[in-house]
N, C-alpha and C. Protein backbone atom coordinates (compact mmCIF):
# COMPACT_ATOMS: atom_id res chain seq x y z
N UNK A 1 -23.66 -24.64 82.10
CA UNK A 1 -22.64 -25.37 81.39
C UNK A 1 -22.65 -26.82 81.87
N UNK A 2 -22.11 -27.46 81.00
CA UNK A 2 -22.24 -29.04 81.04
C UNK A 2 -20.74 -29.78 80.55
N UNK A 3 -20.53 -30.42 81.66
CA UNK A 3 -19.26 -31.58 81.08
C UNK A 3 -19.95 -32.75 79.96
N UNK A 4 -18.99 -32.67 79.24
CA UNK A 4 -18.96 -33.89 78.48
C UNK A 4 -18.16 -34.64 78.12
N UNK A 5 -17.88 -36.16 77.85
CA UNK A 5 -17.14 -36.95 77.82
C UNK A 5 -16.97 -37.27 76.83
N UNK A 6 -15.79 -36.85 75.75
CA UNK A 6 -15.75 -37.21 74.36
C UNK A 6 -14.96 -38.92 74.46
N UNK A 7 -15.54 -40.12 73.59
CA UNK A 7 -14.59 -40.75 73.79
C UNK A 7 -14.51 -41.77 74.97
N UNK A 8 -15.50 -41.52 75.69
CA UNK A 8 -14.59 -42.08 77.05
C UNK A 8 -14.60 -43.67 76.98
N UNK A 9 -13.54 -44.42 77.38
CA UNK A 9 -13.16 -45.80 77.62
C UNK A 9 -12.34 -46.47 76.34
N UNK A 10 -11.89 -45.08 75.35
CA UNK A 10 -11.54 -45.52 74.08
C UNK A 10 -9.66 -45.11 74.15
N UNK A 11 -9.23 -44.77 75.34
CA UNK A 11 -8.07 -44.58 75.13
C UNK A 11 -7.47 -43.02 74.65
N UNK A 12 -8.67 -42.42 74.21
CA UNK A 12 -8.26 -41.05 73.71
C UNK A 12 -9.12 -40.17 74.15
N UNK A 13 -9.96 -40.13 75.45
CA UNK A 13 -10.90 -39.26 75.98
C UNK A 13 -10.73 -37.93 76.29
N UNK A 14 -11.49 -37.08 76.23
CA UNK A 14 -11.38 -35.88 76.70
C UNK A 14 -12.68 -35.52 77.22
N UNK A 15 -12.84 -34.45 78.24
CA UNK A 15 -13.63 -33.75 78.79
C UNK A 15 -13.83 -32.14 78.48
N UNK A 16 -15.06 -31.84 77.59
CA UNK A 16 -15.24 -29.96 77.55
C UNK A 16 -15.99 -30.06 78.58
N UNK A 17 -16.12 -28.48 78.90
CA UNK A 17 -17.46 -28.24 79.31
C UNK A 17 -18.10 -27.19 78.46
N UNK A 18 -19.52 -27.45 77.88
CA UNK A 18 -20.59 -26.55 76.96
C UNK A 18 -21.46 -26.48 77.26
N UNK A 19 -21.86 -25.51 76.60
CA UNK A 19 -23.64 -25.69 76.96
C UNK A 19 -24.39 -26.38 76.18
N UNK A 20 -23.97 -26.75 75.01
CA UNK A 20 -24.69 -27.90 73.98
C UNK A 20 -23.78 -28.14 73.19
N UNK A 21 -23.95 -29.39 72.46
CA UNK A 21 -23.00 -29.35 70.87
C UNK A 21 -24.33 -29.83 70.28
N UNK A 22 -23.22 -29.38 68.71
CA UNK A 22 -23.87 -29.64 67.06
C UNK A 22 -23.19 -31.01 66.62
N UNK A 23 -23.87 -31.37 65.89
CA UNK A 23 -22.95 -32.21 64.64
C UNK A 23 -23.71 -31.33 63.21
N UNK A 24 -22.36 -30.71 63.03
CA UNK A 24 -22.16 -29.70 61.80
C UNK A 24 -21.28 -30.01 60.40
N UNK A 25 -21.96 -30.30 59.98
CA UNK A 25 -21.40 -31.05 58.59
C UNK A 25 -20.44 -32.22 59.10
N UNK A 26 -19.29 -32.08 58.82
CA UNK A 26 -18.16 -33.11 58.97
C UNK A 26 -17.36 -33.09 60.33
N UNK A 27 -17.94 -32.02 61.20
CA UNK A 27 -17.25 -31.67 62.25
C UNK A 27 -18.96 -32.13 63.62
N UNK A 28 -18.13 -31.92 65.15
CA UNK A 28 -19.08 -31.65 66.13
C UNK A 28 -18.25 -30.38 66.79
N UNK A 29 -19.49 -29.61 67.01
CA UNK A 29 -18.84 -28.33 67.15
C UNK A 29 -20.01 -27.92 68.58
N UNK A 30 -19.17 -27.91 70.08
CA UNK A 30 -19.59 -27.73 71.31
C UNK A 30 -18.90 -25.81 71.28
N UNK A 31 -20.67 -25.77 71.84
CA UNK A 31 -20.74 -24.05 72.17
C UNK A 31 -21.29 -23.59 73.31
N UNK A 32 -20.25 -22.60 73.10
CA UNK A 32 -20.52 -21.47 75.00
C UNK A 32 -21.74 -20.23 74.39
N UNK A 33 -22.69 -19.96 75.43
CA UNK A 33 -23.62 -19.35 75.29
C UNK A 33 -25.36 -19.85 74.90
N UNK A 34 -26.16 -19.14 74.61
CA UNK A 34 -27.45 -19.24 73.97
C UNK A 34 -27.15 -19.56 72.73
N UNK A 35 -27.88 -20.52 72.48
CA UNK A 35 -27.90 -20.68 70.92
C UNK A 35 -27.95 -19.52 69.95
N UNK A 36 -28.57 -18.58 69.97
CA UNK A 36 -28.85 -17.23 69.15
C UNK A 36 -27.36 -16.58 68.86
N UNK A 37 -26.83 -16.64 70.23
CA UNK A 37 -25.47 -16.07 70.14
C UNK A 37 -24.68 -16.68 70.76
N UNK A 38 -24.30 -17.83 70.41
CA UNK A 38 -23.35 -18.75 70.82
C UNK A 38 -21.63 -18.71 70.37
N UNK A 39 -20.86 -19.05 70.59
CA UNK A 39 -19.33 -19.46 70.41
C UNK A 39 -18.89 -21.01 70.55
N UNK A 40 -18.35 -21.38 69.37
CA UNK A 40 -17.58 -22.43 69.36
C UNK A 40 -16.42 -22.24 69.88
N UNK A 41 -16.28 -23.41 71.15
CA UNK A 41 -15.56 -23.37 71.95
C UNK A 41 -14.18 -24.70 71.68
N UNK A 42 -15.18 -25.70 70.57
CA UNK A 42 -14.07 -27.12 70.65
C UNK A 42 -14.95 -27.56 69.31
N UNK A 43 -14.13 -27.52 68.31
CA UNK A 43 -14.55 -28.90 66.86
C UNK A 43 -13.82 -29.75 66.68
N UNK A 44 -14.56 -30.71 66.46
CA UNK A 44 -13.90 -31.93 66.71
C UNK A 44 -14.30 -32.73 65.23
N UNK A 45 -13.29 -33.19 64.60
CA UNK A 45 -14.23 -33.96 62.89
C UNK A 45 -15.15 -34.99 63.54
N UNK A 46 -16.19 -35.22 63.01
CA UNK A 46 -16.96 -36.50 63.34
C UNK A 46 -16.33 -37.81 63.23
N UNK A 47 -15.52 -37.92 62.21
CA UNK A 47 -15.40 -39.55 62.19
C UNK A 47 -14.61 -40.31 63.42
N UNK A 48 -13.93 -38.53 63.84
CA UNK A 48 -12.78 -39.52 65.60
C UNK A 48 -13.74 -39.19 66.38
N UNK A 49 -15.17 -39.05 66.88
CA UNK A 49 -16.28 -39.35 67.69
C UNK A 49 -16.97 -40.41 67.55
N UNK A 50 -16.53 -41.67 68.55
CA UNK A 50 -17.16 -42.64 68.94
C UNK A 50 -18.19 -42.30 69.69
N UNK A 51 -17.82 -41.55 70.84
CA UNK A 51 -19.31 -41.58 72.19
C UNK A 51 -18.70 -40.02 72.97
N UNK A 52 -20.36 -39.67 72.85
CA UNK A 52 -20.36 -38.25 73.69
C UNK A 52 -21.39 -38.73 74.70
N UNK A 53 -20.65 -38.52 75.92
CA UNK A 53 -21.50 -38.51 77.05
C UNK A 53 -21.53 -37.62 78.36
N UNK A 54 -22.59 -37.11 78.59
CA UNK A 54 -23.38 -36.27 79.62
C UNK A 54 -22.60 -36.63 81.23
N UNK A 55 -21.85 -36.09 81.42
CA UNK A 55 -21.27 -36.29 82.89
C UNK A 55 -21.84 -34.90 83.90
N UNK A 56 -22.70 -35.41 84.79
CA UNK A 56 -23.59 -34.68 85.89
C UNK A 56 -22.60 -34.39 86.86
């Protein structure tokens, strides 16, 4: 699993942690598991995603 930084320095940030995200049609949609059999864990619409970033 992986943190990520939705947002950050924009005033409205948040942190998941996933194992990857999508950008799925009109949404970004971060999922728990293997891709094959994964779970959406957090969707978020695309247009309030400014910046997703990789926090180690």
């Amino acid at each position: 699993m992986t943190n990520f930084q939705i947002n950050k320095g924009h005033g409205h940030g948040r942190t998941v942690t996933a194992d990857h995200f999508e950008t799925v049609g009109e949404f970004v949609d971060f999922f728990e598991g293997a891709e094959d059999g994964s779970a959406v864990i957090l969707r978020v619409r695309a247009s309030n995603v400014i910046t997703i970033e990789r926090i180690d």
